[in-house]
N, C-alpha and C. Protein backbone atom coordinates (compact mmCIF):
# COMPACT_ATOMS: atom_id res chain seq x y z
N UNK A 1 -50.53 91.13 -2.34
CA UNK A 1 -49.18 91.15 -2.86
C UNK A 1 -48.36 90.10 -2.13
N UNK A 2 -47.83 89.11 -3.19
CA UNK A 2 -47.18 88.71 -2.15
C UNK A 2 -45.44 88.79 -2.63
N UNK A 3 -44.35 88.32 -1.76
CA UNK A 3 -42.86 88.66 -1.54
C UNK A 3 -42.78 86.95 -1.63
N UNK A 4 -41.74 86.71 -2.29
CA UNK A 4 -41.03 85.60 -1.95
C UNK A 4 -39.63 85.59 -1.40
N UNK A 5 -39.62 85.00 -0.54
CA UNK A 5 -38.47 84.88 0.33
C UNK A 5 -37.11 83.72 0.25
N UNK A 6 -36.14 84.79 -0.17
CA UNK A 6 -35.31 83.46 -0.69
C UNK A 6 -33.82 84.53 0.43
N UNK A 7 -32.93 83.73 1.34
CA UNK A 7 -32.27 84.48 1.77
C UNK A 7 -31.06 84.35 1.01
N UNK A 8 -30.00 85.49 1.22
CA UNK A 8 -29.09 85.73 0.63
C UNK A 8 -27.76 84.16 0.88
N UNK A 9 -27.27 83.92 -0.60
CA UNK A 9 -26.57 82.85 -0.48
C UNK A 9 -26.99 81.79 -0.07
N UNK A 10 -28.27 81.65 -0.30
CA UNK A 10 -28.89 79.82 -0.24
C UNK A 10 -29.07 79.61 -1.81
N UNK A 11 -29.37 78.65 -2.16
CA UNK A 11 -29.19 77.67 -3.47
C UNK A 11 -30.95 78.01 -3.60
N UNK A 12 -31.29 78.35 -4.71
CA UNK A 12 -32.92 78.66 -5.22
C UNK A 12 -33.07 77.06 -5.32
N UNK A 13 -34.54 77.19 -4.42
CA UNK A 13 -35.26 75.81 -4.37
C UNK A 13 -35.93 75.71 -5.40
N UNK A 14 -36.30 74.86 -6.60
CA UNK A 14 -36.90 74.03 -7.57
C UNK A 14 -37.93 73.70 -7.45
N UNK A 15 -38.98 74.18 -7.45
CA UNK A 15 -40.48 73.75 -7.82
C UNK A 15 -41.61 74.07 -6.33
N UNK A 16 -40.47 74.67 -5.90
CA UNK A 16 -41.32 75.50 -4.02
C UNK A 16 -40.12 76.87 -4.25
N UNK A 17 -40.64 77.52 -2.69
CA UNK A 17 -40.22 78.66 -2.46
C UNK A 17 -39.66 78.81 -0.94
N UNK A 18 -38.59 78.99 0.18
CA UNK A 18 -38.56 78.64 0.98
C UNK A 18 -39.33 79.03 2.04
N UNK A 19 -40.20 80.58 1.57
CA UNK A 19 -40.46 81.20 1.97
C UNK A 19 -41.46 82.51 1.64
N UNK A 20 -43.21 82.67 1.66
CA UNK A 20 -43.52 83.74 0.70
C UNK A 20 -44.25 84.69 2.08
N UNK A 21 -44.22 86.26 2.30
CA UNK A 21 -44.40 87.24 2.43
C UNK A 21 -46.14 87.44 1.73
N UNK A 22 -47.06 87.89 2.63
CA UNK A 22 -48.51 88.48 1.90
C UNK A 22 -49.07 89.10 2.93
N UNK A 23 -50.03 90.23 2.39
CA UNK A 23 -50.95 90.74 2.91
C UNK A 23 -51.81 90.65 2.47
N UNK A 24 -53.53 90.37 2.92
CA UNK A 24 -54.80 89.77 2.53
C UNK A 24 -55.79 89.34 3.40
N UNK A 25 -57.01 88.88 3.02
CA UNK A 25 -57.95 88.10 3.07
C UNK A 25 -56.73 86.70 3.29
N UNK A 26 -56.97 85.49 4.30
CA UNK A 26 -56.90 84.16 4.43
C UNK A 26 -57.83 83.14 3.81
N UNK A 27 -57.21 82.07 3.28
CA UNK A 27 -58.42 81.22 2.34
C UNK A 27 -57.61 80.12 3.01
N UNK A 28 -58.37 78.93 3.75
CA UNK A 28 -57.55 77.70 4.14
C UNK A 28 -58.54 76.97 3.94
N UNK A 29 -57.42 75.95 3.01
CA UNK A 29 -57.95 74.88 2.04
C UNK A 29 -57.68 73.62 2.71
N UNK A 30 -58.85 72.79 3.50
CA UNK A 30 -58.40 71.82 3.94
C UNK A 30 -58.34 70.59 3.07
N UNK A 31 -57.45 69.56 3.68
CA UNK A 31 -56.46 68.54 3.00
C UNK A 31 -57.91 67.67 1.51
N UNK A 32 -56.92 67.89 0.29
CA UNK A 32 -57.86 67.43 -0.56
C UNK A 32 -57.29 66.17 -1.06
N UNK A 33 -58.30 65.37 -1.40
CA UNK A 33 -57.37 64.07 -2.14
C UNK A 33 -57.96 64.10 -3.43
N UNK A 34 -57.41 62.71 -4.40
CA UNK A 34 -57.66 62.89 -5.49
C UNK A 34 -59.21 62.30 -6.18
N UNK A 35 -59.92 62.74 -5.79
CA UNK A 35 -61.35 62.11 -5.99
C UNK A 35 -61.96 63.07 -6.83
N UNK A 36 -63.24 62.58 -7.23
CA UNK A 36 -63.81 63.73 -8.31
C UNK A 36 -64.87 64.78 -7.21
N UNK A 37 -65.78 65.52 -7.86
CA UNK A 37 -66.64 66.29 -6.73
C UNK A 37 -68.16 65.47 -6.28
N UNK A 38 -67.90 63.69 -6.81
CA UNK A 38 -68.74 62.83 -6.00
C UNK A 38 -68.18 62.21 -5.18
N UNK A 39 -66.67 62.56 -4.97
CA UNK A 39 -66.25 60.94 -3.72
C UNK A 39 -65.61 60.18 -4.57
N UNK A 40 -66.31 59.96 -6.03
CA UNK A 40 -65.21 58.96 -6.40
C UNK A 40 -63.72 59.02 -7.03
N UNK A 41 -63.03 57.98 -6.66
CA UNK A 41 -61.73 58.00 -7.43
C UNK A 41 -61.86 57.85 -8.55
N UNK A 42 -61.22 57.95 -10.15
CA UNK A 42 -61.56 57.74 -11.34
C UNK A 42 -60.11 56.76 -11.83
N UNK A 43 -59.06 57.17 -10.87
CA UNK A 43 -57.73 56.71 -10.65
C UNK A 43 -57.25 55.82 -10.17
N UNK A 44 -55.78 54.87 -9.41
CA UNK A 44 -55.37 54.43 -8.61
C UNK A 44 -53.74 55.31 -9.08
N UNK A 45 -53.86 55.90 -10.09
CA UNK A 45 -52.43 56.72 -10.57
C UNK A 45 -52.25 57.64 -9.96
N UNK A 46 -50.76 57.52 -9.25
CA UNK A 46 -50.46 58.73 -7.94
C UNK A 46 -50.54 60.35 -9.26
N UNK A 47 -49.67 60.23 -10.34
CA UNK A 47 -49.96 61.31 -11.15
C UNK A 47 -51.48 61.92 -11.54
N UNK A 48 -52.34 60.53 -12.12
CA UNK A 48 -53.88 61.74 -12.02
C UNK A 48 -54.22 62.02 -10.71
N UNK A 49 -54.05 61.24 -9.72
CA UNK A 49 -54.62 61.68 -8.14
C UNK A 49 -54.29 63.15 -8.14
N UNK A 50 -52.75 63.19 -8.47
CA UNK A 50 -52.53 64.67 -8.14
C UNK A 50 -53.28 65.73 -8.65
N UNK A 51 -53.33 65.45 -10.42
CA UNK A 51 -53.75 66.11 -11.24
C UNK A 51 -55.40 66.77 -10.67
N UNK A 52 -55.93 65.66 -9.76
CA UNK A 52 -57.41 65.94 -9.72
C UNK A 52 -57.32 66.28 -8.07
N UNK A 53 -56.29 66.25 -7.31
CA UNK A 53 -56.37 66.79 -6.10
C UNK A 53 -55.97 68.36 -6.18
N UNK A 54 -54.81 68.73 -7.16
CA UNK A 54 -54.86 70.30 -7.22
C UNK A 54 -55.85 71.36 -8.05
N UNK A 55 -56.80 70.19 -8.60
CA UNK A 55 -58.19 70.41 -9.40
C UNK A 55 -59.44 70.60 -8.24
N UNK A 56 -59.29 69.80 -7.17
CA UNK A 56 -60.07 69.90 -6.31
C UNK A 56 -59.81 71.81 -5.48
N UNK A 57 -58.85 71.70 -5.55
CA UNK A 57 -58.30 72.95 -4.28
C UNK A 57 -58.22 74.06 -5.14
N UNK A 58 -58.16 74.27 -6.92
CA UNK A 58 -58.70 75.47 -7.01
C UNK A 58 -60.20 75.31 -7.38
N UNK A 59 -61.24 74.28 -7.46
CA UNK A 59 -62.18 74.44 -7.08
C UNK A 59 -62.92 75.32 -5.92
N UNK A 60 -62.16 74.81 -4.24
CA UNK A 60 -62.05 75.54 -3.26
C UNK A 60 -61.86 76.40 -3.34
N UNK A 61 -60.71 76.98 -4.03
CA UNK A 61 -60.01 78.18 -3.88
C UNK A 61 -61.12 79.18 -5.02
N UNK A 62 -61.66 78.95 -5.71
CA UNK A 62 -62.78 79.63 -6.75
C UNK A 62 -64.49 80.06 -5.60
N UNK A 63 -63.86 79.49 -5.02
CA UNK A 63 -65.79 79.71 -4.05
C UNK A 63 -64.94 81.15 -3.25
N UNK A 64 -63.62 81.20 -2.47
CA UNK A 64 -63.28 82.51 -2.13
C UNK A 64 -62.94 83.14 -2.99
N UNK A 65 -63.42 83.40 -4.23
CA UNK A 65 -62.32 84.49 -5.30
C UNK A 65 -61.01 84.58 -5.42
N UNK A 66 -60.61 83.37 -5.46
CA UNK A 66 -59.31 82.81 -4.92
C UNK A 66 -58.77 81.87 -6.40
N UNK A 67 -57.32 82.49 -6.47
CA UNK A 67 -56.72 81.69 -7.46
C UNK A 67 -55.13 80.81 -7.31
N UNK A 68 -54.85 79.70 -7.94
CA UNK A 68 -54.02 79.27 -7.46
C UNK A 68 -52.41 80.04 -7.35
N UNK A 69 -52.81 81.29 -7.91
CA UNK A 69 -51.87 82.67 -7.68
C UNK A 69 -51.93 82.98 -6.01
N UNK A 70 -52.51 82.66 -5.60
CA UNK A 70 -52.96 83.29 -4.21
C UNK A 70 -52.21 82.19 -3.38
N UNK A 71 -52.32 81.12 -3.60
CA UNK A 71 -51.85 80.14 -2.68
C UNK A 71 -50.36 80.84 -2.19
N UNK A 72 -49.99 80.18 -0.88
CA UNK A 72 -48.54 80.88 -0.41
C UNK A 72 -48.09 79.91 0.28
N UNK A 73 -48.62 78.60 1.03
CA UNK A 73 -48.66 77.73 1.49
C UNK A 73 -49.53 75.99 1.20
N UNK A 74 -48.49 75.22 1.61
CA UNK A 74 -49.12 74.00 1.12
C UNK A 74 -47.92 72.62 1.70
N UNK A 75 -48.94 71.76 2.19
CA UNK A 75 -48.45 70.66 2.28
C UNK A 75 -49.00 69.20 2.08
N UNK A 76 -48.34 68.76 1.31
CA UNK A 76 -48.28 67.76 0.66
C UNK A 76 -47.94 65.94 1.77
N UNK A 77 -49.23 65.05 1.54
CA UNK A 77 -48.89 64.00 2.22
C UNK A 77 -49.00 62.78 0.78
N UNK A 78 -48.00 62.03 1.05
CA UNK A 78 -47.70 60.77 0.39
C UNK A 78 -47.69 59.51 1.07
N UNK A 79 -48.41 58.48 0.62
CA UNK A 79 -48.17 57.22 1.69
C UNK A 79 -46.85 56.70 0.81
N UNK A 80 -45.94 57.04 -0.11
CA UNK A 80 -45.38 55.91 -0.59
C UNK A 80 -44.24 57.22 -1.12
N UNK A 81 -43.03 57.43 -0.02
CA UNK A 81 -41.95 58.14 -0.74
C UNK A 81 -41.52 57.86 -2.43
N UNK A 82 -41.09 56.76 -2.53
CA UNK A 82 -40.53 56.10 -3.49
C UNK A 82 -41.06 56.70 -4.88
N UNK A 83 -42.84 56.06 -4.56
CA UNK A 83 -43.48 56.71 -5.92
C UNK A 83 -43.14 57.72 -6.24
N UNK A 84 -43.70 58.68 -5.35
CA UNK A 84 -43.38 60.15 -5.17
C UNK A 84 -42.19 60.76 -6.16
N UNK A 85 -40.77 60.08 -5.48
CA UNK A 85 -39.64 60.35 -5.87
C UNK A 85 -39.39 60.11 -7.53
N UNK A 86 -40.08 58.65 -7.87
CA UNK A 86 -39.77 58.02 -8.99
C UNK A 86 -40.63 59.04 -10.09
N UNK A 87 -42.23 59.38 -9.65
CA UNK A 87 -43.19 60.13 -10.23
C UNK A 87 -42.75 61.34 -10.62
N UNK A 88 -41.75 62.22 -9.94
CA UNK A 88 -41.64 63.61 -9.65
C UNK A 88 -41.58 64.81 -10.85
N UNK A 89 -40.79 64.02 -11.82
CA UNK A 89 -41.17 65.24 -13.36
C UNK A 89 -42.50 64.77 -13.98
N UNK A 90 -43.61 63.78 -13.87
CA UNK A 90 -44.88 63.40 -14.38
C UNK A 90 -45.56 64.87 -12.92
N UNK A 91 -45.08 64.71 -11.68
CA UNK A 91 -45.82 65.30 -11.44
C UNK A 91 -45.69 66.48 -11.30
N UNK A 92 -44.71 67.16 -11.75
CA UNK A 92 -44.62 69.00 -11.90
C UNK A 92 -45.19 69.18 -13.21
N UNK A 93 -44.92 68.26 -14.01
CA UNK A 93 -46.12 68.26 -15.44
C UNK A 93 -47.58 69.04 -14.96
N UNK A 94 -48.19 67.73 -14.15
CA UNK A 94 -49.23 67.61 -13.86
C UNK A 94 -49.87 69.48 -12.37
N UNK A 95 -48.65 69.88 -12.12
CA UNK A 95 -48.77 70.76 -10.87
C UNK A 95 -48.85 72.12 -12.11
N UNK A 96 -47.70 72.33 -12.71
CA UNK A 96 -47.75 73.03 -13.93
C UNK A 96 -49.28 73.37 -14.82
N UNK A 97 -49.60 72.03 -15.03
CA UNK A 97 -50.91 71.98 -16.22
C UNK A 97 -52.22 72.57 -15.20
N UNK A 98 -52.03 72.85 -14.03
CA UNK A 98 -53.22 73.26 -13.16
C UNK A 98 -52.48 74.02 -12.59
N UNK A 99 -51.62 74.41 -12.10
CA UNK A 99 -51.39 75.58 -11.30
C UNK A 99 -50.14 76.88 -11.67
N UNK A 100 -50.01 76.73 -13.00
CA UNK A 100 -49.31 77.41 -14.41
C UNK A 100 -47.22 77.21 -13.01
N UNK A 101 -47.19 78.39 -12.90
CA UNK A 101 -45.69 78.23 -12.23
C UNK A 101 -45.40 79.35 -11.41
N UNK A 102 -46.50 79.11 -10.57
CA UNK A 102 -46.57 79.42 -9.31
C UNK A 102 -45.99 78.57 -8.26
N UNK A 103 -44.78 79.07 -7.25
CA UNK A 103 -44.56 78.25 -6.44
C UNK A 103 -44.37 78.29 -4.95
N UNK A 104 -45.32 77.70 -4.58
CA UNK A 104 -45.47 78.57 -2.71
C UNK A 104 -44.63 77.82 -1.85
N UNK A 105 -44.40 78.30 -0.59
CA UNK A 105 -43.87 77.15 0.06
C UNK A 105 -44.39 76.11 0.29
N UNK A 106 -43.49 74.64 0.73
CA UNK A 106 -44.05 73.90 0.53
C UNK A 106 -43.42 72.85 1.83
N UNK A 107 -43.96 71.91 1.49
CA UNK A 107 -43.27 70.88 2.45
C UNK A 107 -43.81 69.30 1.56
N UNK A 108 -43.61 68.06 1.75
CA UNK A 108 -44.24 66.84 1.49
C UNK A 108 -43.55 65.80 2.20
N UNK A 109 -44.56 65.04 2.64
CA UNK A 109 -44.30 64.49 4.41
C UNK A 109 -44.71 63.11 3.40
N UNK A 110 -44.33 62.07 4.44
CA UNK A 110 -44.49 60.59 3.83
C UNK A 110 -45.31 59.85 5.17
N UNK A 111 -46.57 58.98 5.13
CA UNK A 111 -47.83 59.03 6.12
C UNK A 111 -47.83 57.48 5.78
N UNK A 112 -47.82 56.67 6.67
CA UNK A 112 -48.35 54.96 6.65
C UNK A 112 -49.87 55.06 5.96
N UNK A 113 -50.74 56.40 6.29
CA UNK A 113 -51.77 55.88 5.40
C UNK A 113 -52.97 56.90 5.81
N UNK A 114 -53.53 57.35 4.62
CA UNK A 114 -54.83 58.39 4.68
C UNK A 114 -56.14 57.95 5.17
N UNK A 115 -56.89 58.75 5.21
CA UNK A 115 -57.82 58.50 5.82
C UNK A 115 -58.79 57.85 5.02
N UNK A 116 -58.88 58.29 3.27
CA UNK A 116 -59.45 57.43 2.29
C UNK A 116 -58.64 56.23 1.87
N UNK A 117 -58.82 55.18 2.04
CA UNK A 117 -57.93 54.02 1.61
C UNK A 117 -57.47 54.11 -0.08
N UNK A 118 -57.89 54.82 -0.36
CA UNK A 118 -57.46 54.68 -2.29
C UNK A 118 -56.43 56.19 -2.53
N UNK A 119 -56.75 57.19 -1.55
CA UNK A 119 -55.42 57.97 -2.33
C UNK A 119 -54.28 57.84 -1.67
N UNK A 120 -53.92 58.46 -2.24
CA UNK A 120 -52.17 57.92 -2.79
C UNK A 120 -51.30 59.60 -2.22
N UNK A 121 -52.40 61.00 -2.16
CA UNK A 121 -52.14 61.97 -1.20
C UNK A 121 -53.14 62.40 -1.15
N UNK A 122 -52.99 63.44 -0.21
CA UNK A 122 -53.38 64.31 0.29
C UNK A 122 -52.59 65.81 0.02
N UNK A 123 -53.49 67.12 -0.50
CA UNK A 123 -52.80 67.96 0.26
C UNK A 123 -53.56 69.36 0.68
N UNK A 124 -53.02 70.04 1.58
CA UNK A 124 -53.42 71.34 2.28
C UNK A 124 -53.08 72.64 1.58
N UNK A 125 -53.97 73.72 1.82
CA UNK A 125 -53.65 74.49 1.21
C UNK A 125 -53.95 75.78 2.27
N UNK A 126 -52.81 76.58 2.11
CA UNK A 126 -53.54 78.19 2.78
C UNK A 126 -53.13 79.38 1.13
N UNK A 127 -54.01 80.30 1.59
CA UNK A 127 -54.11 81.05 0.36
C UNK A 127 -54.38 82.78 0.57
N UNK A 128 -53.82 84.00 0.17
CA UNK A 128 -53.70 84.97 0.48
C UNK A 128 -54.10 85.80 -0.48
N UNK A 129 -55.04 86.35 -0.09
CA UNK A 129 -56.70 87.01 -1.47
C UNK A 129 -55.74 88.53 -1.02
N UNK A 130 -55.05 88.95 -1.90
CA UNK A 130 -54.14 90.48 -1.58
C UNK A 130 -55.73 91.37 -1.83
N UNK A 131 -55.79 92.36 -0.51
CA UNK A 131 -56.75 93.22 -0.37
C UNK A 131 -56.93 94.40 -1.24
């Protein structure tokens, strides 16, 4: 089960949560980028990267009986604010079309540069399997 946490007289955050409450099983999804399940990119588009990096993590999240309902946490790395910013309704499209409108907390940090030279992010996931 989980609680979302919004405190009294703050402004409801848009497409995160400031804050979610669970009891469970732990599922931690380490940082996925946008590649297929050989390594390769099919992309250089920060929007499919995404599309196929939150494709990657309920992949992950399917080996624990785990759905992107479960997620409660997540953070998000970008080498390139700007895109990001400019991208941002292509990519709640794209967060939407894979992860329906569910919204966990969140964070998204801006990084000189990943560890794969071709994506464009990265992101992390923790996830709460209610017992």
């Amino acid at each position: 089960m989980h609680t979302i946490l919004q405190p009294e007289g703050w402004a409801k955050p848009v497409g995160y949560a400031n804050g979610i409450a669970a009891r469970g099983r732990l599922v931690f999804v380490g940082g996925q980028v946008g590649w297929n399940r050989v390594c390769e990119f099919e992309s250089d588009d920060l929007v499919d990267q995404v599309r196929q990096t939150l494709s990657n993590i309920v992949a992950v999240l399917a080996e624990a009986d785990a759905k992107p309902e479960h997620i409660t946490s997540m953070t998000w790395y970008f080498i390139d604010k700007r895109e990001y910013l400019a991208r941002l309704k292509d990519i709640g499209v794209a967060y939407r079309n894979v992860f329906g409108r569910h919204y966990p907390a969140m964070a998204a940090v801006q990084v000189t540069a990943l560890m794969e030279d071709r994506a464009k992010v990265e992101i992390q996931a923790t996830a709460v399997v209610p017992d």
